[in-house]
N, C-alpha and C. Protein backbone atom coordinates (compact mmCIF):
# COMPACT_ATOMS: atom_id res chain seq x y z
N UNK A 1 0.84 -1.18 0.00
CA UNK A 1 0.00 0.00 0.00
C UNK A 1 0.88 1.24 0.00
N UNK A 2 0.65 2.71 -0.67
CA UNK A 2 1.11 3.34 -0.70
C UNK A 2 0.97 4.57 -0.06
N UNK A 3 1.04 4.39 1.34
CA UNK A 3 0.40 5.14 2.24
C UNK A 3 1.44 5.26 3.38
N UNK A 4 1.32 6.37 4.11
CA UNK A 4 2.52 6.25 5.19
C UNK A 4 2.23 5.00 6.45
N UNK A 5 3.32 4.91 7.32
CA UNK A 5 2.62 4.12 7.94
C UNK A 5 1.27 4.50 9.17
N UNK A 6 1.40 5.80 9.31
CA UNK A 6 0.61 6.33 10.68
C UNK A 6 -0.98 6.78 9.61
N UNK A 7 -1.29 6.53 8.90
CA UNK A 7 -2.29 6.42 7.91
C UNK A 7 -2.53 4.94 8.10
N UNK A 8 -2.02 3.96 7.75
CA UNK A 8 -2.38 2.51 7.81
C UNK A 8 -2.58 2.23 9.10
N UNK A 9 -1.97 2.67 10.15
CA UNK A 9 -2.67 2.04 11.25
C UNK A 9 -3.42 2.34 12.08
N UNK A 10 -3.66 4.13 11.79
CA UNK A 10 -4.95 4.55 11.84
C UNK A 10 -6.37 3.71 11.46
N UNK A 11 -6.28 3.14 10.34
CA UNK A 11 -7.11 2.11 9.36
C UNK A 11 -7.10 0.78 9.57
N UNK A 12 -5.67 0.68 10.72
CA UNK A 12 -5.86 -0.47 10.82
C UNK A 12 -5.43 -2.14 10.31
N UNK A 13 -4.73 -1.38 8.83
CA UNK A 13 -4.48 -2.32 8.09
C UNK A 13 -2.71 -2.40 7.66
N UNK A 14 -2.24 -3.19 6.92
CA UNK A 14 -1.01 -3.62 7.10
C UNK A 14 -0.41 -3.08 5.66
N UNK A 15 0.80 -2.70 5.60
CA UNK A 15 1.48 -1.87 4.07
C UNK A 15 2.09 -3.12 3.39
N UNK A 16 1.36 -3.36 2.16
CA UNK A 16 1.97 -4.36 1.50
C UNK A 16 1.97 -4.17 0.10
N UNK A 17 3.05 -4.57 -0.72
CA UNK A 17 3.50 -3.60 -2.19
C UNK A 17 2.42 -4.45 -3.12
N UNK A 18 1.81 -5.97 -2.79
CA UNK A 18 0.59 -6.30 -3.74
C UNK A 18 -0.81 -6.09 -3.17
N UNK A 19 -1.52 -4.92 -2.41
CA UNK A 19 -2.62 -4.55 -2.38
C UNK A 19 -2.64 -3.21 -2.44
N UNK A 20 -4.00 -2.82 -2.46
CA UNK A 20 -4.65 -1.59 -2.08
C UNK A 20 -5.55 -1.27 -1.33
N UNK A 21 -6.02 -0.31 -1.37
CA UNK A 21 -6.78 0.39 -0.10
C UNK A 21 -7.91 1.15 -0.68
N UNK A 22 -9.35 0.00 -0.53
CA UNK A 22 -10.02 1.18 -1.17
C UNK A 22 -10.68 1.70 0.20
N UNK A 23 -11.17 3.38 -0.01
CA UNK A 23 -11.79 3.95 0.79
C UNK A 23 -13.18 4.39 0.31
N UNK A 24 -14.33 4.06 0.97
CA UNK A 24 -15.36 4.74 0.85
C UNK A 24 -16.10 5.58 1.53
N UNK A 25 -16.53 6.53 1.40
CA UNK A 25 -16.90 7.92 2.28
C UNK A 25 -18.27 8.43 1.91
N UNK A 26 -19.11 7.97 2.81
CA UNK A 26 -20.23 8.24 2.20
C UNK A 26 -20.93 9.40 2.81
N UNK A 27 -21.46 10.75 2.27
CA UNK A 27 -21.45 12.06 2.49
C UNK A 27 -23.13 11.94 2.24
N UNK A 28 -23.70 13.25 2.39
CA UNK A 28 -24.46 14.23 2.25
C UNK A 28 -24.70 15.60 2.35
N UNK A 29 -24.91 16.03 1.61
CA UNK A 29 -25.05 17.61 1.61
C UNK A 29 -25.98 18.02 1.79
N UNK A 30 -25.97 19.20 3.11
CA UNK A 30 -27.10 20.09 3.70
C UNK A 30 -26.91 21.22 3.61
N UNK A 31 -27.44 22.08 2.69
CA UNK A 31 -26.96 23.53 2.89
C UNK A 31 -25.57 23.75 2.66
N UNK A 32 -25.30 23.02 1.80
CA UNK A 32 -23.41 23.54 1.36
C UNK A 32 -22.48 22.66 2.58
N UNK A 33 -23.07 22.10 3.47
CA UNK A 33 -21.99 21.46 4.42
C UNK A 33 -22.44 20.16 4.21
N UNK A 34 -21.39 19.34 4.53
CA UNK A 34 -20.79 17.78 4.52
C UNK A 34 -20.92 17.37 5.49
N UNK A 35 -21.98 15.94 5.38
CA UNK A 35 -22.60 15.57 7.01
C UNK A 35 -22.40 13.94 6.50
N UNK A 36 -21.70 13.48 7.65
CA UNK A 36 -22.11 11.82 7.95
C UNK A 36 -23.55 11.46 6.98
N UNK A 37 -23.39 10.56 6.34
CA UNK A 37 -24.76 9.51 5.47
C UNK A 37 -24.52 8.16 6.00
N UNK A 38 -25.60 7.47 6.28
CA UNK A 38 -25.62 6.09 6.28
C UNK A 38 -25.72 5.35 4.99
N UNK A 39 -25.56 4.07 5.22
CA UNK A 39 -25.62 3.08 4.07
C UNK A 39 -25.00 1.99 3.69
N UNK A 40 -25.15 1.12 3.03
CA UNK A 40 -24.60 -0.07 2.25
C UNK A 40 -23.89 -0.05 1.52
N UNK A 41 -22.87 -0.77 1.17
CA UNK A 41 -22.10 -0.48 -0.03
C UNK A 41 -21.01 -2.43 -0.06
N UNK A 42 -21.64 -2.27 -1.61
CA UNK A 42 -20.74 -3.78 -1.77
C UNK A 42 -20.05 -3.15 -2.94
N UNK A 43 -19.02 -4.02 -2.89
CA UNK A 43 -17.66 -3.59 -4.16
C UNK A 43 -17.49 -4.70 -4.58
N UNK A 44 -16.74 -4.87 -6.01
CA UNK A 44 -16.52 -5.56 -7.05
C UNK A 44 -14.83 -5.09 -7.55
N UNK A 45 -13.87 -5.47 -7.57
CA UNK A 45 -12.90 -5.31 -8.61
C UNK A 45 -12.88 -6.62 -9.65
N UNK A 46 -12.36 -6.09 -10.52
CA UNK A 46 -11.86 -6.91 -11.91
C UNK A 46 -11.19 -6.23 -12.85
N UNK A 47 -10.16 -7.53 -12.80
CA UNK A 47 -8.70 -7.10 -13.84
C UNK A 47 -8.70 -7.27 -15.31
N UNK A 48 -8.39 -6.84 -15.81
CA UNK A 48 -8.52 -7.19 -17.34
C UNK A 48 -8.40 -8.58 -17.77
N UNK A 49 -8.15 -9.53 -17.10
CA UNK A 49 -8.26 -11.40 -17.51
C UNK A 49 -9.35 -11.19 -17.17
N UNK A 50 -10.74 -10.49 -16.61
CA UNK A 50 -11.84 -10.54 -16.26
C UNK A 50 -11.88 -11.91 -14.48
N UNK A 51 -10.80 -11.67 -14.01
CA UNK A 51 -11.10 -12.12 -12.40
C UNK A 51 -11.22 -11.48 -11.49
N UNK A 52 -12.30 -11.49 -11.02
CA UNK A 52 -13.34 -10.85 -9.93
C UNK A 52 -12.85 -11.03 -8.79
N UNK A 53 -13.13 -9.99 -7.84
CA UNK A 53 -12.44 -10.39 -6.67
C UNK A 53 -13.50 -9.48 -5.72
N UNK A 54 -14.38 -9.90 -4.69
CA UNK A 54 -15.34 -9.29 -3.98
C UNK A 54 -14.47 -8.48 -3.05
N UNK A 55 -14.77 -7.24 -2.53
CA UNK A 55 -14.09 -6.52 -2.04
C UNK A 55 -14.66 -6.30 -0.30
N UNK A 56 -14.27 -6.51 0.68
CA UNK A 56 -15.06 -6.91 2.11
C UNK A 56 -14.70 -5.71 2.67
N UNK A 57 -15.68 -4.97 2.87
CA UNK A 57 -15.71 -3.45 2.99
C UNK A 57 -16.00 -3.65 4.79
N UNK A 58 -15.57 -2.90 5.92
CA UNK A 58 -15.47 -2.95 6.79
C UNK A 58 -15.65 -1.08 7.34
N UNK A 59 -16.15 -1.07 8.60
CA UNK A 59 -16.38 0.37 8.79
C UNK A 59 -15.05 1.25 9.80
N UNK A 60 -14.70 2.09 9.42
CA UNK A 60 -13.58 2.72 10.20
C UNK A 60 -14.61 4.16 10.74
N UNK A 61 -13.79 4.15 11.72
CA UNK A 61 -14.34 6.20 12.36
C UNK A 61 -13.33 7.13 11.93
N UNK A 62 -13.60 8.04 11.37
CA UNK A 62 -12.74 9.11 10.93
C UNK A 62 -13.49 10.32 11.40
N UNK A 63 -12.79 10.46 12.42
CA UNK A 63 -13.54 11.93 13.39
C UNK A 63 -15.15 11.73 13.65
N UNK A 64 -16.04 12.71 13.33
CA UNK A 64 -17.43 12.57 12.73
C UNK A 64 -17.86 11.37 12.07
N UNK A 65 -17.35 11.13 10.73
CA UNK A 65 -17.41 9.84 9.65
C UNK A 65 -16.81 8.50 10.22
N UNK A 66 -18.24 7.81 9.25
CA UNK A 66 -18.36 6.59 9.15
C UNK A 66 -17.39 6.06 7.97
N UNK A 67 -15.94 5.79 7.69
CA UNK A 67 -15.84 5.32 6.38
C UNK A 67 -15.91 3.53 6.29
N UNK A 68 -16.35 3.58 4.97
CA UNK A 68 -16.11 1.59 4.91
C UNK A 68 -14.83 1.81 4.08
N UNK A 69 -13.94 0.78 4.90
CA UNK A 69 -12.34 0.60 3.66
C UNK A 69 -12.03 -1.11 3.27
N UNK A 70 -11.68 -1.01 2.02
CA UNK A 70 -11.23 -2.95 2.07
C UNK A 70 -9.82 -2.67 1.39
N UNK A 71 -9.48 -3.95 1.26
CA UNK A 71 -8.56 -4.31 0.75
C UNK A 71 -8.56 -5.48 -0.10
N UNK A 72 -7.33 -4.83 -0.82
CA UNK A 72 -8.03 -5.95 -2.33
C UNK A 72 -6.19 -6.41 -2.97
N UNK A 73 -6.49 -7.38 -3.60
CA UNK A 73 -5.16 -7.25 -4.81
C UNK A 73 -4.76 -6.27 -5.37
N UNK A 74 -3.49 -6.07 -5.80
CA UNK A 74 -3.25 -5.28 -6.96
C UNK A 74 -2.16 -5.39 -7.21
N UNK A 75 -1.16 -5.99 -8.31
CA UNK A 75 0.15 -5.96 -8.74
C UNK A 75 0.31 -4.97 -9.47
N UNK A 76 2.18 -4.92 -9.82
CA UNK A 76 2.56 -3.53 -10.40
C UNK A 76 1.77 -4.14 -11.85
N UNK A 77 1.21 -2.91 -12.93
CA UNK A 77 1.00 -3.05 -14.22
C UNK A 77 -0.69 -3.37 -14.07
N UNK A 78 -0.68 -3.79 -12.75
CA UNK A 78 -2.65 -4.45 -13.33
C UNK A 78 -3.38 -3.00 -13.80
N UNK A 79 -4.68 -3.03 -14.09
CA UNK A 79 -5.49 -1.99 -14.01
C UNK A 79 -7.22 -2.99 -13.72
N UNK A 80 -7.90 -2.46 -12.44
CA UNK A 80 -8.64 -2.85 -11.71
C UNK A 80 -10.21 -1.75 -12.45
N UNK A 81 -10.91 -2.43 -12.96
CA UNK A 81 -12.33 -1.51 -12.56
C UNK A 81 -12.94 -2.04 -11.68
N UNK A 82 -13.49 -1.27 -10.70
CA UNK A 82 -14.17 -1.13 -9.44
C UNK A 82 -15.97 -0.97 -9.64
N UNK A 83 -16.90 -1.97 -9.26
CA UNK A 83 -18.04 -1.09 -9.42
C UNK A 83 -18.54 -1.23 -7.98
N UNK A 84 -18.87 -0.40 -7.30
CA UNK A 84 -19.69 -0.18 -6.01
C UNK A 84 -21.51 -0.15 -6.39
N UNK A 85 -21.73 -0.63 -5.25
CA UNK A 85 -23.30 -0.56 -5.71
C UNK A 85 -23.37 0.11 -4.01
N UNK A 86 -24.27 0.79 -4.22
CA UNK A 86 -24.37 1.59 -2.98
C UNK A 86 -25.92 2.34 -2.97
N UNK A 87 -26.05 2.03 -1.27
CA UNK A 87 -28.01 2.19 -1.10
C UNK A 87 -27.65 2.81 0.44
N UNK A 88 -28.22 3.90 0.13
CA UNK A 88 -28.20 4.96 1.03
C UNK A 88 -29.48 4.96 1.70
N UNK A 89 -30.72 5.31 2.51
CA UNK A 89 -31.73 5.98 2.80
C UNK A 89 -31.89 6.77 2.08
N UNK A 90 -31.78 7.78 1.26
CA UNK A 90 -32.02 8.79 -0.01
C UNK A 90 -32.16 8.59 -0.90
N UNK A 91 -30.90 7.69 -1.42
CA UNK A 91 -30.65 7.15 -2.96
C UNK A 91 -29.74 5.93 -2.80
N UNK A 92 -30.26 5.52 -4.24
CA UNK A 92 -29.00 4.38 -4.27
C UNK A 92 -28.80 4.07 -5.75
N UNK A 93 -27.63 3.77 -5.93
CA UNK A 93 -27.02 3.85 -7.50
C UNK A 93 -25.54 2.61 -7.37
N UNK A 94 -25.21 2.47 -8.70
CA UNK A 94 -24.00 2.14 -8.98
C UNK A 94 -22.87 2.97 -9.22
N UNK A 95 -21.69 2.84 -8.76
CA UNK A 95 -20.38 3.54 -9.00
C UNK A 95 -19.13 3.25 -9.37
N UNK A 96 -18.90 3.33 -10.77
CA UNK A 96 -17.86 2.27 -11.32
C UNK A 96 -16.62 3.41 -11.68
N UNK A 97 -15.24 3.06 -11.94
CA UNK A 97 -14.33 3.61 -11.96
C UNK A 97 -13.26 2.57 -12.15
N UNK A 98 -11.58 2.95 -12.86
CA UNK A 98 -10.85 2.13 -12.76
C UNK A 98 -9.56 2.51 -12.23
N UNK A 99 -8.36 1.85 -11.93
CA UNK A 99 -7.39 2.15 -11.92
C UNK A 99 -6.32 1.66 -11.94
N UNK A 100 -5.21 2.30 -12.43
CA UNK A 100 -3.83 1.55 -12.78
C UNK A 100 -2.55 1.25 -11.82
N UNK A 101 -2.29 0.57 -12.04
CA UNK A 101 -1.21 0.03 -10.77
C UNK A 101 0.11 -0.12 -11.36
């Protein structure tokens, strides 16, 4: 992971050069300010061989916030798309994105 170490063990989790760290932060906006949201959220990565790898999202406290973080594979060269499915009390949608390693 590419993170210092007083960041990782804030989180909890261990620095290792074949994973990553995903973070999820789930917000709402009231009047222009950023407030704690509840909710669900399952993750998905997959590498371009198309192997899936479920992502076990777990909840951390960050001050105020609720974040969910997992940890997943990732070697140098992969590139991972991510899709989150995520169900809030308000809304709920899919959230896909990729990235390179």
């Amino acid at each position: 992971l590419a993170m210092n170490e007083a960041v990782a063990r804030s989180y909890g989790v261990n620095r290792e050069a074949d994973r990553a760290l995903l973070v999820v932060a789930l917000r709402q906006l009231s009047n222009g300010e950023e407030l704690p949201a509840g909710g669900s959220v399952q993750a998905t990565a997959t590498d371009l061989s198309g192997q899936r790898q479920q992502v076990l999202l777990r909840e951390v406290r960050t001050g105020p916030y609720t974040d969910l973080i997992g940890v997943l594979d990732a070697h140098p060269r992969d590139q991972l798309r991510l899709e989150l499915q995520v169900a809030a009390p308000t809304a709920q949608g899919t959230v896909r994105f990729a990235r390179n390693f």
